[in-house]
C-alpha atoms as a PDB file:
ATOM      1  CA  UNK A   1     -23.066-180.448 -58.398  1.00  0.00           C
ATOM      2  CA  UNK A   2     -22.663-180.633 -62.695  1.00  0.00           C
ATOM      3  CA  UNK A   3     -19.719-181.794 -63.973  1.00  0.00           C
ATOM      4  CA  UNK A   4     -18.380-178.673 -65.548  1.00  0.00           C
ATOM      5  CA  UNK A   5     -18.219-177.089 -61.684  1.00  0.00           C
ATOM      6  CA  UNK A   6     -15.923-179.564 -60.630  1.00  0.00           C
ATOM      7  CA  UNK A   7     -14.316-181.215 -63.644  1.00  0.00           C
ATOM      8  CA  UNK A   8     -11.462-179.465 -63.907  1.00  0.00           C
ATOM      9  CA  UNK A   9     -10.217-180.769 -59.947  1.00  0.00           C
ATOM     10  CA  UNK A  10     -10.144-183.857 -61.562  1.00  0.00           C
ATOM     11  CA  UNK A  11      -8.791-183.502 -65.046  1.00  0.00           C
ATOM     12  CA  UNK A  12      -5.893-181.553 -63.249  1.00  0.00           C
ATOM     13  CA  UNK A  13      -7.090-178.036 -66.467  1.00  0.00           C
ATOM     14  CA  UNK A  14      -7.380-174.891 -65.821  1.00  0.00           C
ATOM     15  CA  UNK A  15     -10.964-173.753 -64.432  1.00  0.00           C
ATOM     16  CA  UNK A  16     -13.607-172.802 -66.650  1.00  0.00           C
ATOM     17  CA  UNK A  17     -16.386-171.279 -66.359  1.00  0.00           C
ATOM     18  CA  UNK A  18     -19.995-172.354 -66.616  1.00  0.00           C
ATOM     19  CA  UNK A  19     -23.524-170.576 -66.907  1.00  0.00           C
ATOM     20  CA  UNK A  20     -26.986-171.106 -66.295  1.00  0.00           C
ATOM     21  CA  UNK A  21     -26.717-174.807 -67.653  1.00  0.00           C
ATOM     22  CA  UNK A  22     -25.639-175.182 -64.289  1.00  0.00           C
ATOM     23  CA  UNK A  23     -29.603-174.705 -62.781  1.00  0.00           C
ATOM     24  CA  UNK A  24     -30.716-177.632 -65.500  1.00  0.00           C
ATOM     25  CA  UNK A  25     -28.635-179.756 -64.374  1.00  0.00           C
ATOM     26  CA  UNK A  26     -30.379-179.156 -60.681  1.00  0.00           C
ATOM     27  CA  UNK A  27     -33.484-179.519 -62.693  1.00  0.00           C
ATOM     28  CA  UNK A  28     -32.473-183.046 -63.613  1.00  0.00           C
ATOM     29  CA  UNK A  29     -31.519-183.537 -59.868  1.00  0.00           C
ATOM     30  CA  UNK A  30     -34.591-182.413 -58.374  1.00  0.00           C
ATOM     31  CA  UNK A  31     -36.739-184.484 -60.622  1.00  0.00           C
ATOM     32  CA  UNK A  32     -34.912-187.622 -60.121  1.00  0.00           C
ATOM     33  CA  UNK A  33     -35.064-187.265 -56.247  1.00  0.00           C
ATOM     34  CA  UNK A  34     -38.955-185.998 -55.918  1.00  0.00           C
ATOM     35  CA  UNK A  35     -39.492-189.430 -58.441  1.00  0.00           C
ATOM     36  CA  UNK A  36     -36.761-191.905 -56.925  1.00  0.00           C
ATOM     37  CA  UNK A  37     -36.739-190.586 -53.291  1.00  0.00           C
ATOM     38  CA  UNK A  38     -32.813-190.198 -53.366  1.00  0.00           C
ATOM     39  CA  UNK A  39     -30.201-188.534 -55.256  1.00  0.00           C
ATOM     40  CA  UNK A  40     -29.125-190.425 -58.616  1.00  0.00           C
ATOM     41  CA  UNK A  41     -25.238-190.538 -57.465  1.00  0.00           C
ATOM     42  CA  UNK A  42     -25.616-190.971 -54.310  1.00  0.00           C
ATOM     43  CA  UNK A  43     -25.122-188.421 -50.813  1.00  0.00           C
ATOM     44  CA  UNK A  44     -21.304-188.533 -51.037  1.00  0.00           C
ATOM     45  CA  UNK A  45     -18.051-190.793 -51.272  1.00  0.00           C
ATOM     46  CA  UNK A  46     -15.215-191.485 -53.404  1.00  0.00           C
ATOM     47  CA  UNK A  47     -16.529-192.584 -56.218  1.00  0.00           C
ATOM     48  CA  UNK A  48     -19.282-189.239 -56.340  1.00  0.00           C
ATOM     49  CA  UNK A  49     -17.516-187.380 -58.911  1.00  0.00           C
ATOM     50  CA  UNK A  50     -16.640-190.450 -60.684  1.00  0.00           C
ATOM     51  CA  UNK A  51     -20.818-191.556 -61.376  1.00  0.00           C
ATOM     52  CA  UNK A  52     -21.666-187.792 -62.330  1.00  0.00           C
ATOM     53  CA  UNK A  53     -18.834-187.837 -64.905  1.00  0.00           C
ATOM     54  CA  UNK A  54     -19.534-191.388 -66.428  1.00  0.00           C
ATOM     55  CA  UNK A  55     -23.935-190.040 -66.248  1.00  0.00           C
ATOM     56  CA  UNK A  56     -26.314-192.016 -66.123  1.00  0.00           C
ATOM     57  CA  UNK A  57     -25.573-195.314 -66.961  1.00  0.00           C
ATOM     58  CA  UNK A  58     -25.417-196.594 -63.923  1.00  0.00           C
ATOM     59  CA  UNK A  59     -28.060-194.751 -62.070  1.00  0.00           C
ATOM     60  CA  UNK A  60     -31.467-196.696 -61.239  1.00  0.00           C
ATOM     61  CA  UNK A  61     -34.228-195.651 -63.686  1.00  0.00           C
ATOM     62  CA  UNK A  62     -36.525-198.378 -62.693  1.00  0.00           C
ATOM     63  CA  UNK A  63     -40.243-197.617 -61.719  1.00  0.00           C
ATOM     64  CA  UNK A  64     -39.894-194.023 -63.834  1.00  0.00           C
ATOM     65  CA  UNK A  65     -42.193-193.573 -66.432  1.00  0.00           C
ATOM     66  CA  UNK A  66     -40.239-193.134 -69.587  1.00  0.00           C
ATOM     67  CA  UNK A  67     -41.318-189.907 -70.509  1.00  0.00           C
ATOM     68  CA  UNK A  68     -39.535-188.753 -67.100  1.00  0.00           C
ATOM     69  CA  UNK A  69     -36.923-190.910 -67.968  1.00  0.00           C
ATOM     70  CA  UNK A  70     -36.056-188.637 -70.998  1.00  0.00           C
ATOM     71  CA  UNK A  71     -36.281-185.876 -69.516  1.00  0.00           C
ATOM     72  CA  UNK A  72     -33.987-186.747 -66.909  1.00  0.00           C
ATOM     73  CA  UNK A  73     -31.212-188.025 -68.990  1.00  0.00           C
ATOM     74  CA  UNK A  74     -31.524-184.970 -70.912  1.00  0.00           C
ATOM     75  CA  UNK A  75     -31.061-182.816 -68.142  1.00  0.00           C
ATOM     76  CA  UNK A  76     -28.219-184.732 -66.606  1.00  0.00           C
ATOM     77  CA  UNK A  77     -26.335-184.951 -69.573  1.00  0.00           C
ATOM     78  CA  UNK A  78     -22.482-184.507 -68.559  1.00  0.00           C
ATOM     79  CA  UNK A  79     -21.618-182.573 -71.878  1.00  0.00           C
ATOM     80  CA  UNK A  80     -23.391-178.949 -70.555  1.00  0.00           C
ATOM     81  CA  UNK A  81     -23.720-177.690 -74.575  1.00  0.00           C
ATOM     82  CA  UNK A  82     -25.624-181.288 -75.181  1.00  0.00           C
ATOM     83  CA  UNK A  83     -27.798-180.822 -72.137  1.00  0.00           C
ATOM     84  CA  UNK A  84     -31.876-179.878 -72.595  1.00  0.00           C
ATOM     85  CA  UNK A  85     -31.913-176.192 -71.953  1.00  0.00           C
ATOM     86  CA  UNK A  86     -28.453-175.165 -73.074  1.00  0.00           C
ATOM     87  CA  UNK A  87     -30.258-173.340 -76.181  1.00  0.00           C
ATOM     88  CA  UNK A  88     -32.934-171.614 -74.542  1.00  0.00           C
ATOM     89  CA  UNK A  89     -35.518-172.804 -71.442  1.00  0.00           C
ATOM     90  CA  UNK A  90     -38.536-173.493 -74.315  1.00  0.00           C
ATOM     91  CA  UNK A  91     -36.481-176.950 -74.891  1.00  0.00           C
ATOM     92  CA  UNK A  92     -37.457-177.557 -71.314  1.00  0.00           C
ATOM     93  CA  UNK A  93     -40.745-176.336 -71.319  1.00  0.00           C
ATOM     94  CA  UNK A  94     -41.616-177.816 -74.263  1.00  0.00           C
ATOM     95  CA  UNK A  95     -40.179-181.268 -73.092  1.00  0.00           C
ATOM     96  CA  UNK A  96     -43.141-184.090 -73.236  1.00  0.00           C
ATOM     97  CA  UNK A  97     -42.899-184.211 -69.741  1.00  0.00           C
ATOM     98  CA  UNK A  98     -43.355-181.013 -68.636  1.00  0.00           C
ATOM     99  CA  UNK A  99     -46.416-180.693 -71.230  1.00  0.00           C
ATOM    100  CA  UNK A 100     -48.402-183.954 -70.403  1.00  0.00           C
ATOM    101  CA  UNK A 101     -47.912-183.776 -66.425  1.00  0.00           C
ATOM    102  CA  UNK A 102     -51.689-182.537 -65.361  1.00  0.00           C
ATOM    103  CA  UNK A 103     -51.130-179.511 -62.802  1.00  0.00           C
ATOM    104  CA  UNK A 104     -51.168-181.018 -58.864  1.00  0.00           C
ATOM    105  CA  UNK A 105     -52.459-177.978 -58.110  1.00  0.00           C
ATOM    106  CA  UNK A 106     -55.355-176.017 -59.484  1.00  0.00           C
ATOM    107  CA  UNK A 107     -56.302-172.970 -57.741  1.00  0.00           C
ATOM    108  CA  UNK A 108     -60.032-172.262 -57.102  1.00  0.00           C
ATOM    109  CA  UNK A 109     -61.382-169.226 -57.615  1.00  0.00           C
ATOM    110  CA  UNK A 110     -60.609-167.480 -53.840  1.00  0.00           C
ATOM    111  CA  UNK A 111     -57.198-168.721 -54.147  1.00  0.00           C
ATOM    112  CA  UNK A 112     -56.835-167.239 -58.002  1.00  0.00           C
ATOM    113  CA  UNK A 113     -57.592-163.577 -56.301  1.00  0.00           C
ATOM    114  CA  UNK A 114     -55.785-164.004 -53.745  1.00  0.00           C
ATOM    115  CA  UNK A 115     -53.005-164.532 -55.868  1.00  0.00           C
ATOM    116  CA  UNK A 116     -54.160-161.699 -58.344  1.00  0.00           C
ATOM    117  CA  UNK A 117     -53.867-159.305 -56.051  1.00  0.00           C
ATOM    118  CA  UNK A 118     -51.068-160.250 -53.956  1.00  0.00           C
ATOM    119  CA  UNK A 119     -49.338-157.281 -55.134  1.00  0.00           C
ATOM    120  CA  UNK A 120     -51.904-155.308 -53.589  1.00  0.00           C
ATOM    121  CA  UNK A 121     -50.131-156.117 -50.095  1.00  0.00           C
ATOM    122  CA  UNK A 122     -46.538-155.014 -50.977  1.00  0.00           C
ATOM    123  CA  UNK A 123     -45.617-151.702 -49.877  1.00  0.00           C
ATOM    124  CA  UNK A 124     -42.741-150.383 -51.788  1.00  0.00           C
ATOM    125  CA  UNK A 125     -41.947-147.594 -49.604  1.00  0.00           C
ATOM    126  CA  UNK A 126     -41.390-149.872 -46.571  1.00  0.00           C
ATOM    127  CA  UNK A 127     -38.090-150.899 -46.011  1.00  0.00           C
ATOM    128  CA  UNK A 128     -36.351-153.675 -44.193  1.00  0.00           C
ATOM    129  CA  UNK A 129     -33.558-153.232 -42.229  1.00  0.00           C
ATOM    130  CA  UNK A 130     -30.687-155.431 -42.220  1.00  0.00           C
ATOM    131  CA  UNK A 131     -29.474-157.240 -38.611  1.00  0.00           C
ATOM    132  CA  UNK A 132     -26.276-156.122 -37.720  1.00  0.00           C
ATOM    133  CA  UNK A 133     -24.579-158.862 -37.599  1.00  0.00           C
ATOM    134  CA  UNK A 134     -21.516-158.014 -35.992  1.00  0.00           C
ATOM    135  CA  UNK A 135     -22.866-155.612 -33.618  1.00  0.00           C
ATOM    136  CA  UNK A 136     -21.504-158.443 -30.676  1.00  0.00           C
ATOM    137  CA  UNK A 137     -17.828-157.691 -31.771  1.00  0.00           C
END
């Protein structure tokens, strides 16, 4: 959860609102778990809130390779109109680490028409009904 969605609980403010900094933050999140293996302020507690406010100064960045480490820290930055991505998503696609990270996957040639011509399978005409839910009640 960013800062800005919560901030206000503890600052005792009025809520405001926030926008699609929001899913670079999750970015940042993502990252740092699929690199570390756990989340960078831990599962839950107290003191939660707390380490996301204060960033990332006391989060383990050990064993990262630095260019992930800046990207990271730019992504979790606390101040949403600081953070990588608040002026557009080319500063996050054009990040170092998002550039120099070879692909994990490379499609081969069956895969690349499969892929090609996946629209080829959607029917637009075909609709999909909805459960009823309540239909019990």
């Amino acid at each position: 959860m960013s800062p800005e969605m919560f901030k206000h609980l503890i600052d005792g403010t009025e809520p405001i609102g926030y926008s699609y900094e929001i899913d670079w933050w999750a970015l940042g999140i993502l990252t740092y778990e699929l690199l570390k293996s756990s989340p960078p302020f831990g599962l839950y507690g107290e003191d939660l809130f707390a380490h996301i406010l204060r960033g990332l100064d006391y989060v383990d960045m050990a064993e990262i390779p630095e260019i992930a480490c800046d990207f990271i820290r730019k992504l979790l930055n606390p101040d949403s109109s600081q953070r990588l991505g608040h002026n557009s998503s080319n500063e996050v696609l054009d990040h170092q680490f998002l550039r120099t990270s070879p692909p994990l996957i490379v499609p081969n040639s069956t895969q690349l028409q499969v892929i090609q011509s996946w629209c080829e399978f959607i029917d637009p005409s075909e609709t999909v009904s909805e459960p009823n839910l309540f239909i019990e009640f």
